[in-house]
Each structure stands twice: as C-alpha cells, then as structure tokens.
N, C-alpha and C. Protein backbone atom coordinates (compact mmCIF):
# COMPACT_ATOMS: atom_id res chain seq x y z
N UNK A 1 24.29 63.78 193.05
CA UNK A 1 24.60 65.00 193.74
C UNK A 1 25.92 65.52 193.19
N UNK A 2 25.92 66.79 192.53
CA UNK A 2 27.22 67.36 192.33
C UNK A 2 28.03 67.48 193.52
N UNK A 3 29.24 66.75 193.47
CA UNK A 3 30.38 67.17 194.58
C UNK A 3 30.47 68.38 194.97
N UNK A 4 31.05 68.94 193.50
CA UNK A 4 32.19 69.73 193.59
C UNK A 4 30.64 71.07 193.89
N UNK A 5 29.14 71.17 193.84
CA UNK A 5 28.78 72.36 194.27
C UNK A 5 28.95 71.78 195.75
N UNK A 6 28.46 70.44 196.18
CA UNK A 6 28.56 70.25 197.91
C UNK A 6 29.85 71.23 198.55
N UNK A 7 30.85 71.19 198.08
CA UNK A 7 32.39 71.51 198.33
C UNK A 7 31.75 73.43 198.21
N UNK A 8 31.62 73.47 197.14
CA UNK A 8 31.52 75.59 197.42
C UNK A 8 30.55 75.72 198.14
N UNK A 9 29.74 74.83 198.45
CA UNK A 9 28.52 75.31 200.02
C UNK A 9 28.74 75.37 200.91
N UNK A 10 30.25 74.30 201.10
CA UNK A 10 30.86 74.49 202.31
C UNK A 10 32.17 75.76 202.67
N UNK A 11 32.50 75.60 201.24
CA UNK A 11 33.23 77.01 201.29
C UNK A 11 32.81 78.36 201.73
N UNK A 12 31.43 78.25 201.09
CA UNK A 12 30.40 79.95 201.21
C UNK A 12 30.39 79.58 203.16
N UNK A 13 30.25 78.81 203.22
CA UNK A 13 29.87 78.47 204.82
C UNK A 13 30.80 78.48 205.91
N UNK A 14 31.94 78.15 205.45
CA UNK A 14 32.87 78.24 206.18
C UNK A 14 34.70 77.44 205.33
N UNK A 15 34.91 78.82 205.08
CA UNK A 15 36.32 79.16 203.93
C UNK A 15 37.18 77.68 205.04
N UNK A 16 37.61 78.22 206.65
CA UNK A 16 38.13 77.40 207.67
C UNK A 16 37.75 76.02 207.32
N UNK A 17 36.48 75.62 207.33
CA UNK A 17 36.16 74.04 207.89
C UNK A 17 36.36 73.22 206.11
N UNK A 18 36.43 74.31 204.92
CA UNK A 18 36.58 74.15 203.66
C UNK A 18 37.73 73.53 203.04
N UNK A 19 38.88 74.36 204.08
CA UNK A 19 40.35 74.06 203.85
C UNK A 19 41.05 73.29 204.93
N UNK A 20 40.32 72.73 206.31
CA UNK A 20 40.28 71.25 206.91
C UNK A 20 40.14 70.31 206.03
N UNK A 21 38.91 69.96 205.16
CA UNK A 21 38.76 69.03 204.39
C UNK A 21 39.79 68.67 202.83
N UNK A 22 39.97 69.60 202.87
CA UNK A 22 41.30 69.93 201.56
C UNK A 22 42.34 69.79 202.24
N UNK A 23 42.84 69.81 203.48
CA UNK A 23 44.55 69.19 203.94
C UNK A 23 44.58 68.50 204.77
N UNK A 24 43.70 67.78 205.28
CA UNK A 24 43.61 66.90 206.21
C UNK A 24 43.18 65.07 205.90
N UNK A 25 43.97 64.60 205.17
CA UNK A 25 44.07 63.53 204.40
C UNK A 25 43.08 62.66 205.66
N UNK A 26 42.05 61.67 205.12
CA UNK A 26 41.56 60.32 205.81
C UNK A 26 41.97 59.31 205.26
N UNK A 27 42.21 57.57 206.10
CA UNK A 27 42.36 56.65 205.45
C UNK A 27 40.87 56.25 205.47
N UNK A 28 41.01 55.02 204.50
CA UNK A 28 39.45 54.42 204.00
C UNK A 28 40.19 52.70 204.14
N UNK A 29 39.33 51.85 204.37
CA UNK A 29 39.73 50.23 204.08
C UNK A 29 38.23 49.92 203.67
N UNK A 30 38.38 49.07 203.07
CA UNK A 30 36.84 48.47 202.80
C UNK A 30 37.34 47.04 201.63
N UNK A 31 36.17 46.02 201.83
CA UNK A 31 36.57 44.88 201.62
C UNK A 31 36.22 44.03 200.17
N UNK A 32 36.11 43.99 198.94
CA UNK A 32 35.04 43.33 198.62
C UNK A 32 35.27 41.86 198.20
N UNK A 33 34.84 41.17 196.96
CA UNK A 33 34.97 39.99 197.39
C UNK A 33 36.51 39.39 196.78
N UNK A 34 37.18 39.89 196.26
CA UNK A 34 38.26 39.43 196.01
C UNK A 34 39.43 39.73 196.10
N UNK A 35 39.43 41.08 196.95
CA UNK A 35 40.65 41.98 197.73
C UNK A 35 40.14 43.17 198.65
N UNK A 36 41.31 43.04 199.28
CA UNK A 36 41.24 44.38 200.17
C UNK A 36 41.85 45.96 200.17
N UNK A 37 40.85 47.10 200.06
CA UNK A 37 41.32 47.91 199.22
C UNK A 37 41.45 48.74 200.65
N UNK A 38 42.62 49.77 200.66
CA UNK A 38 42.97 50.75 201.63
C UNK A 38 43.82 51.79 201.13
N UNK A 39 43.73 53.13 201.92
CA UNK A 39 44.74 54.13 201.05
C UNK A 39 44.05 55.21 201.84
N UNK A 40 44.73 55.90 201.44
CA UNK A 40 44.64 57.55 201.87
C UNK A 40 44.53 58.64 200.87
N UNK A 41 43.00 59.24 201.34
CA UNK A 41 43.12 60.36 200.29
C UNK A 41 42.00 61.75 200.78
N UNK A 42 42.45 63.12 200.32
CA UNK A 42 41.51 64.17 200.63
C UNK A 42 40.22 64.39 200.46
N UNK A 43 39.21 64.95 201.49
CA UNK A 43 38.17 64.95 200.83
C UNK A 43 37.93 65.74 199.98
N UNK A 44 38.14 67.07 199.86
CA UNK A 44 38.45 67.94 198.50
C UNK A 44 39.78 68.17 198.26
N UNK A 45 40.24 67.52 196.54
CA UNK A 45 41.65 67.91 196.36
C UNK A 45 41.48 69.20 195.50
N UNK A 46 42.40 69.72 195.85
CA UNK A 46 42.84 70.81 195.30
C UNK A 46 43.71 70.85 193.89
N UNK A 47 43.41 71.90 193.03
CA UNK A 47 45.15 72.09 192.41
C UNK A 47 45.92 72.87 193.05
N UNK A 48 47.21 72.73 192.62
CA UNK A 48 48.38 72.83 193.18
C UNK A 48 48.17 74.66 192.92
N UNK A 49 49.03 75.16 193.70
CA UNK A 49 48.86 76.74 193.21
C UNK A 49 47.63 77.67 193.40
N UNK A 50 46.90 77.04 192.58
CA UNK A 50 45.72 77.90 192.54
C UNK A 50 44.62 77.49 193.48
N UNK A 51 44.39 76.54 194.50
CA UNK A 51 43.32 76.47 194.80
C UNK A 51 42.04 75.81 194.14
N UNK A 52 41.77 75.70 192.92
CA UNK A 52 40.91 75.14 192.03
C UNK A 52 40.32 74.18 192.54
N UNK A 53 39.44 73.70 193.24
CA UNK A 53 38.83 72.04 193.15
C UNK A 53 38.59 71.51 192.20
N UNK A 54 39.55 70.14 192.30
CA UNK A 54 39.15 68.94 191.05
C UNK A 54 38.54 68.06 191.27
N UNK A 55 38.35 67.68 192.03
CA UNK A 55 37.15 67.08 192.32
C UNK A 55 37.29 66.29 193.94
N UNK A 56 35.80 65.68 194.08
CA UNK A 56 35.65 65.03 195.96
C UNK A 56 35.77 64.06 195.57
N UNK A 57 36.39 63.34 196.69
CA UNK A 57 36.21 62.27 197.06
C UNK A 57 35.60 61.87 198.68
N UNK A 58 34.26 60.74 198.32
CA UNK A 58 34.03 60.69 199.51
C UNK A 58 32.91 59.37 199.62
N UNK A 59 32.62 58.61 200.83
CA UNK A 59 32.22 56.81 200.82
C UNK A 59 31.54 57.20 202.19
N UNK A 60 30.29 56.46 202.20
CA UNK A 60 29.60 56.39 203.37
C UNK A 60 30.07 54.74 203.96
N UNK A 61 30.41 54.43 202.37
CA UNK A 61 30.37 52.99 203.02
C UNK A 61 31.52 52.25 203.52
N UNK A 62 32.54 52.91 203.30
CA UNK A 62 34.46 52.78 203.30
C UNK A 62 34.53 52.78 204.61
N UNK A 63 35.10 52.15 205.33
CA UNK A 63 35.50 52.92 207.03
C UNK A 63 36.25 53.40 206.76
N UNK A 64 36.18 54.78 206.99
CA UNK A 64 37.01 55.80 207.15
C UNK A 64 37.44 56.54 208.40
N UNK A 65 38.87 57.03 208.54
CA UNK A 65 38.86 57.37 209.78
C UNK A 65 40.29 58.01 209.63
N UNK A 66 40.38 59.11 210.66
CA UNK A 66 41.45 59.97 210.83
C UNK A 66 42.73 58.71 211.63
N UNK A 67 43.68 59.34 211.05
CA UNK A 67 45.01 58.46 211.95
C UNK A 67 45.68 59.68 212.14
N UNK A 68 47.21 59.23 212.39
CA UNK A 68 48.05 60.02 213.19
C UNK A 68 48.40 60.77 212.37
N UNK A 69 48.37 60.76 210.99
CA UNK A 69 48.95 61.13 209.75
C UNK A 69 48.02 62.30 209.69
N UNK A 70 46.74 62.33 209.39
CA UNK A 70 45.69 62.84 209.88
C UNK A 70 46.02 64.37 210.62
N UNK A 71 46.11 63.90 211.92
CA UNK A 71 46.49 64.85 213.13
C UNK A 71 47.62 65.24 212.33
N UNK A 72 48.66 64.98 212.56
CA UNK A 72 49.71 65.89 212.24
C UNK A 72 49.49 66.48 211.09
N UNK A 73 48.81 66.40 209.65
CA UNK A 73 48.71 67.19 208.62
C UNK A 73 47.64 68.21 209.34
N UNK A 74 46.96 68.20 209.87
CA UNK A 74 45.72 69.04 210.78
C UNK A 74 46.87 70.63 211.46
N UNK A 75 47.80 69.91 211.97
CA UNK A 75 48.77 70.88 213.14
C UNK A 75 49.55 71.37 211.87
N UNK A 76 49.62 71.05 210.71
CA UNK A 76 50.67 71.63 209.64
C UNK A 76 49.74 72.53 209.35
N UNK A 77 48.17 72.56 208.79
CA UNK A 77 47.45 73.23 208.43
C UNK A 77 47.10 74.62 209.59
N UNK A 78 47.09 74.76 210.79
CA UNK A 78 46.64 75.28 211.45
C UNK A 78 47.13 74.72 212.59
N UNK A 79 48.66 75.21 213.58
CA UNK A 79 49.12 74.57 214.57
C UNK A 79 47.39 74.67 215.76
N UNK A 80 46.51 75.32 215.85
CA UNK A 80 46.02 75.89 216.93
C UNK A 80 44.61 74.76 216.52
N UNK A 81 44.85 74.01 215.51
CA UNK A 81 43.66 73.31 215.63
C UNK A 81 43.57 71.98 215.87
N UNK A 82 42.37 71.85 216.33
CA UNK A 82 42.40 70.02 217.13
C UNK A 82 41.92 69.51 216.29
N UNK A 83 41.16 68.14 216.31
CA UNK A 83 40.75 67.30 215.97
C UNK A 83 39.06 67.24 215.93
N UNK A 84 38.85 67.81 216.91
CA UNK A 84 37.60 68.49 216.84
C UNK A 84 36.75 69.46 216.30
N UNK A 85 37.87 69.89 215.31
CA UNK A 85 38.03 70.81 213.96
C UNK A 85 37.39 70.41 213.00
N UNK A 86 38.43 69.00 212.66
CA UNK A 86 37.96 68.40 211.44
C UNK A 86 36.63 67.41 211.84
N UNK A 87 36.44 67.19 213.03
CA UNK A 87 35.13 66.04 212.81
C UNK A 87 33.94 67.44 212.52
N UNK A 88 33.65 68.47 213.41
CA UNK A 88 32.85 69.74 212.83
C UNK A 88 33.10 69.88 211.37
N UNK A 89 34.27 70.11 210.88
CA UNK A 89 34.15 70.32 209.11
C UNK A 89 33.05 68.95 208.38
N UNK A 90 33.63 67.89 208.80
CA UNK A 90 33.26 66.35 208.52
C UNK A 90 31.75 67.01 208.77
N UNK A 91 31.66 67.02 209.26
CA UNK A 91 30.01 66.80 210.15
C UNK A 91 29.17 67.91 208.96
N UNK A 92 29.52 69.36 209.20
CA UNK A 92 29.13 69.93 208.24
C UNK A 92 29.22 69.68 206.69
N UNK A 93 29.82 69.14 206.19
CA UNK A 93 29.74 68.10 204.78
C UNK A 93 29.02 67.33 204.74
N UNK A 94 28.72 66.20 205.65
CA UNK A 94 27.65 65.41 205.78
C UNK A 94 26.39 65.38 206.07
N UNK A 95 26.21 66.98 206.60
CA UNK A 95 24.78 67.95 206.57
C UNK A 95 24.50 68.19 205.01
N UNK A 96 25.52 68.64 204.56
CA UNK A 96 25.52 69.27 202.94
C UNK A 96 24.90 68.18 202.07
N UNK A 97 25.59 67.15 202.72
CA UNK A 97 25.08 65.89 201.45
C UNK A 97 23.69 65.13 201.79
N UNK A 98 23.09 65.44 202.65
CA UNK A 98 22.16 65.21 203.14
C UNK A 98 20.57 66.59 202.95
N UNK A 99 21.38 67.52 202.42
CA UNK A 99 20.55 68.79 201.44
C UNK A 99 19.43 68.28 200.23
N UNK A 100 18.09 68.21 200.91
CA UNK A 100 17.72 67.30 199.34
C UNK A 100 17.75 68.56 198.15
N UNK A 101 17.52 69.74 198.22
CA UNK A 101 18.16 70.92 197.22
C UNK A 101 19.55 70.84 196.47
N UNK A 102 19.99 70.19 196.90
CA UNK A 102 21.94 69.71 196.30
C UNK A 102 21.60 68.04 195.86
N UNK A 103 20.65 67.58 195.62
CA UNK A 103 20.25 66.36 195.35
C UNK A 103 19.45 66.19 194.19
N UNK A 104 19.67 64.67 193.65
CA UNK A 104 18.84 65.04 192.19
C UNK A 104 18.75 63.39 192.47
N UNK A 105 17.43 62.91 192.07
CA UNK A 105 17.00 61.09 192.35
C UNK A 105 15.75 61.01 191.36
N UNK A 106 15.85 59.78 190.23
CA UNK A 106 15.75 59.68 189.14
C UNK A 106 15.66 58.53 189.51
N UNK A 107 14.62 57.71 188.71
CA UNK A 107 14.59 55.69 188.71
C UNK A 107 15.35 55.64 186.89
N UNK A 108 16.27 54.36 187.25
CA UNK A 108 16.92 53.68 185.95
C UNK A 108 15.47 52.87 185.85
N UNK A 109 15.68 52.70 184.07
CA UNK A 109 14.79 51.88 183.76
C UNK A 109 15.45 50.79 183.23
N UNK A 110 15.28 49.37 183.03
CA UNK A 110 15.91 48.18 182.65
C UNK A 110 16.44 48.54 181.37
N UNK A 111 17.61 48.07 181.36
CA UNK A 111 19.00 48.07 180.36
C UNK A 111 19.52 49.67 180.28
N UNK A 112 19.25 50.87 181.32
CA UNK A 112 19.76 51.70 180.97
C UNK A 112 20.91 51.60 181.50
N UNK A 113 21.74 52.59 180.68
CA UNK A 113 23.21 52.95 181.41
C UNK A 113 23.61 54.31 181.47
N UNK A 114 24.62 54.26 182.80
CA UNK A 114 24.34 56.23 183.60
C UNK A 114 26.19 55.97 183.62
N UNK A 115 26.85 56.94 182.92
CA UNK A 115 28.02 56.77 183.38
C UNK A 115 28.05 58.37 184.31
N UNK A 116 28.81 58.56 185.33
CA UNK A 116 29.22 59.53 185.97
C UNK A 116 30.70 59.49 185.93
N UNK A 117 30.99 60.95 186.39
CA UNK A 117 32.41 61.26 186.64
C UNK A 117 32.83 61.00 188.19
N UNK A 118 33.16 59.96 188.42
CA UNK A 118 33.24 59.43 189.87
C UNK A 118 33.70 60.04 191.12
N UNK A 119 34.39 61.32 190.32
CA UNK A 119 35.28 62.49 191.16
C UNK A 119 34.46 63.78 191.62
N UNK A 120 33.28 63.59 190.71
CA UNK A 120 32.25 64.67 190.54
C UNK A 120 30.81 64.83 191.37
N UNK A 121 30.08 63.29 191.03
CA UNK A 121 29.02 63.09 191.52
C UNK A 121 29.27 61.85 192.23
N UNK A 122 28.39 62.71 193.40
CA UNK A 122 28.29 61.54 194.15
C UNK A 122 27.31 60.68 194.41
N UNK A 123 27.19 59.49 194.52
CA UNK A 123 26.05 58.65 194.08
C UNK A 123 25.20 57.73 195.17
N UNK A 124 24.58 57.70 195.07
CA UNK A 124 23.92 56.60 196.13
C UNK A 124 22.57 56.02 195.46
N UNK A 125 22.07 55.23 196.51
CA UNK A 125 20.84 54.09 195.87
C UNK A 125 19.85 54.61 197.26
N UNK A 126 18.58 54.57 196.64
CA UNK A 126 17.31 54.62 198.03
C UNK A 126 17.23 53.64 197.87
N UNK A 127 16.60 53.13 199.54
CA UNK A 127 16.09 51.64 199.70
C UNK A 127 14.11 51.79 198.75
N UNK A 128 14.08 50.46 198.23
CA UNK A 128 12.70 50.51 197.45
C UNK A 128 12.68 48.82 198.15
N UNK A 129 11.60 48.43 197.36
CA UNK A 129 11.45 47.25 197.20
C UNK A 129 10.84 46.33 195.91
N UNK A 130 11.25 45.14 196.27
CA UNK A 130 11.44 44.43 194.61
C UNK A 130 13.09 43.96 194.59
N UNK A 131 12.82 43.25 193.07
CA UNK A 131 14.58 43.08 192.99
C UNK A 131 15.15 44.23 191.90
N UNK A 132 16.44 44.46 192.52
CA UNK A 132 17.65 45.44 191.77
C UNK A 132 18.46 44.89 191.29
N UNK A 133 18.99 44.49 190.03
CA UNK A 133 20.63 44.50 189.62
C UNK A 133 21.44 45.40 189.05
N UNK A 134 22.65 45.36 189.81
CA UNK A 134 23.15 47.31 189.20
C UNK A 134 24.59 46.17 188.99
N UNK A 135 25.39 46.93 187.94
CA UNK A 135 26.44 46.25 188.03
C UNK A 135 27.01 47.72 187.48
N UNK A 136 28.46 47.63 188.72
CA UNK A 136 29.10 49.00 188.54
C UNK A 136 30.58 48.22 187.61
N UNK A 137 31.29 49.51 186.64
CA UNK A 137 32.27 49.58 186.03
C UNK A 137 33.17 50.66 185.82
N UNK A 138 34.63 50.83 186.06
CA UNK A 138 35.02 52.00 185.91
C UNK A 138 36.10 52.46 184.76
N UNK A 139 36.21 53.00 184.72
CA UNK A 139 37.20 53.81 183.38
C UNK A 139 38.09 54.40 183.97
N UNK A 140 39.45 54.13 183.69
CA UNK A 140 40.47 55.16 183.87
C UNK A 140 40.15 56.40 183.33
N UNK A 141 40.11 58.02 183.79
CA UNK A 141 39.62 59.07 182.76
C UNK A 141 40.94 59.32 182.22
N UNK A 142 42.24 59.26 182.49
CA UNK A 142 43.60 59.67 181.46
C UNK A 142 43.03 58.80 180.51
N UNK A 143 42.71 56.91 180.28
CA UNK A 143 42.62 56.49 179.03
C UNK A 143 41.73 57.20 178.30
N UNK A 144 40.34 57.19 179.02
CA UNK A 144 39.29 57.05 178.33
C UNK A 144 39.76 58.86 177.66
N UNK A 145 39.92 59.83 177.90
CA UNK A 145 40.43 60.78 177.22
C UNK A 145 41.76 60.95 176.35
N UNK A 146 42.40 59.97 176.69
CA UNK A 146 43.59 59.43 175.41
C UNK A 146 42.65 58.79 173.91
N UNK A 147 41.37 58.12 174.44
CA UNK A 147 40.73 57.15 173.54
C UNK A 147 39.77 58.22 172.95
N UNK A 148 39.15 59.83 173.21
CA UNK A 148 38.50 60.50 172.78
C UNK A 148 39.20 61.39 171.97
N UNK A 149 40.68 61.68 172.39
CA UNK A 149 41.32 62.70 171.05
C UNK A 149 41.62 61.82 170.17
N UNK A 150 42.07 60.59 170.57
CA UNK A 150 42.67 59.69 168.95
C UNK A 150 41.62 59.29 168.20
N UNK A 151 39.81 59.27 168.90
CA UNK A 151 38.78 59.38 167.86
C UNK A 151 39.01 60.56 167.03
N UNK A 152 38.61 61.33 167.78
CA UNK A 152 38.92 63.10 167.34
C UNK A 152 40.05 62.96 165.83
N UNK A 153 41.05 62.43 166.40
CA UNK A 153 41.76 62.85 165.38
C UNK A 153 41.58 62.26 163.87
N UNK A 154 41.22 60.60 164.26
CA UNK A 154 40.76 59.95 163.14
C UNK A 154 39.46 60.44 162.53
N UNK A 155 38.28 61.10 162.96
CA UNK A 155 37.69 61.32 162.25
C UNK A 155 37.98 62.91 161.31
N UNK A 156 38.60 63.65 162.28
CA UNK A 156 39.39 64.94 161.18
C UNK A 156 39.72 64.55 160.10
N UNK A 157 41.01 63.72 160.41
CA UNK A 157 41.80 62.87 159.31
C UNK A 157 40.64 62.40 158.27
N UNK A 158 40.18 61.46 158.35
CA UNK A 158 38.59 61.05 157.68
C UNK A 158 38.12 62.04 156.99
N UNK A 159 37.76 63.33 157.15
CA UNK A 159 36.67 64.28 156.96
C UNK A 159 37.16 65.17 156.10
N UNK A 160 38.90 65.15 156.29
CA UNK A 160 40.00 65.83 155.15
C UNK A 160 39.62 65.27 154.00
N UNK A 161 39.29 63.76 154.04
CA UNK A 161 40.12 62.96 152.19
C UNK A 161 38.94 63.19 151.47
C-alpha cells in the first residue's frame, strides 16, 4: 500500500484530521527477541517549511499510544482541540488503510526478493495456510544512496578511459 497516497486521501478528506496526524507525535514500544525498541515518532512527517510529505510512518503491531507529550503537542497544534480529535484522525487513517482500492496483494514466490521503501509502503502479510519463511532486512537509505552515487561515479569514471 502506498503511504504517502493513504496520507493525500486523508488530506482530500479532511486538511484538519491531516495535520493532527503530522503534529501530534505517538510513542510505539514493541519487543523482539533480543531488545527492546521504543521512541516517538509522527504519523505523517512533514518537511520543514513547505509542508511536503516524506514519508508515513505507521505499525499495527507496535503498541502505540498517545502520552502526555502527545496531548500537549495536540493543544500547541490547535489550543481548542481534545484528544478525541486525534483518535477520529487515527481512526480515519485506519479506515484508509483498510481501502482494498489503496491496496495492492501479490504472492512471493520461493527465493524472491521485494525490497520497499519502508517510509513509503506499507506492508503487511494475509493469513494463508502452509508454511512461510520471510526473513526481513533493512538498509540505512543515507548509506545505501551514498553507495549508489559512488557506483555512479565509478562507472562515469570507467566509461571516460
């Protein structure tokens, strides 16, 4: 599922419940087997200035949940709005992603590999039956685009002699 169209469906839908989700930071904790990961972050970030979306972030499976930090960025955004603001914005996003028209579901076939932009699409698994092995991996994108111009450049260089 493309994020970033989920994010302008909610915009066309409601500009308000659009820019709840863009300043109203959630924490996430979730566990796996060899640490515990927690932090705080927007569900659509913005760029600075312009407004631009760079991309969503967002986990069905993370507990996530508003704190106090939360609320008070909520009253910075809009003194006149509650909390009952953002679970309606929430709620309407989670309608969006639940759009099978904003959805795209495809079977991997053995030894393929799907990289996504993790900021971009958002991903999930249907329940089937049989056995699955998925083994996930991630890329820093600053390296991995440090590691695509210095190809770039070596093969220029190359293509000169």
């Amino acid at each position: 599922m493309d994020g970033l169209k989920v994010a302008e469906v909610i915009r066309q839908q409601s500009e308000y419940y659009f820019q709840i989700l863009a300043h109203v930071p959630i924490s996430y904790q979730y566990e796996d087997r060899d640490r515990m990961h927690y932090g705080t972050y927007y569900i659509f970030d913005l760029e600075p200035y312009t407004d631009r979306l760079r991309f969503v972030s967002y986990s069905n499976i993370r507990k996530m949940m508003p704190n106090s930090y939360s609320h008070y960025k909520l009253k910075e955004f809009d003194p006149k709005a509650t909390m009952n603001d953002f679970y309606e914005a929430l709620h309407m996003f989670r309608v969006a992603l639940n759009d099978d028209q904003l959805s795209c579901t495809f079977k991997l076939e053995l030894g393929t590999v799907l990289f996504t932009h993790n900021h971009r699409v958002l991903h999930g698994r249907r329940a089937h039956d049989g056995q699955r092995a998925l083994r996930g991996g991630y890329v820093d994108l600053m390296h991995w685009r440090a590691k695509v111009m210095a190809t770039r450049k070596r093969v220029s260089e190359a293509t000169k002699e």
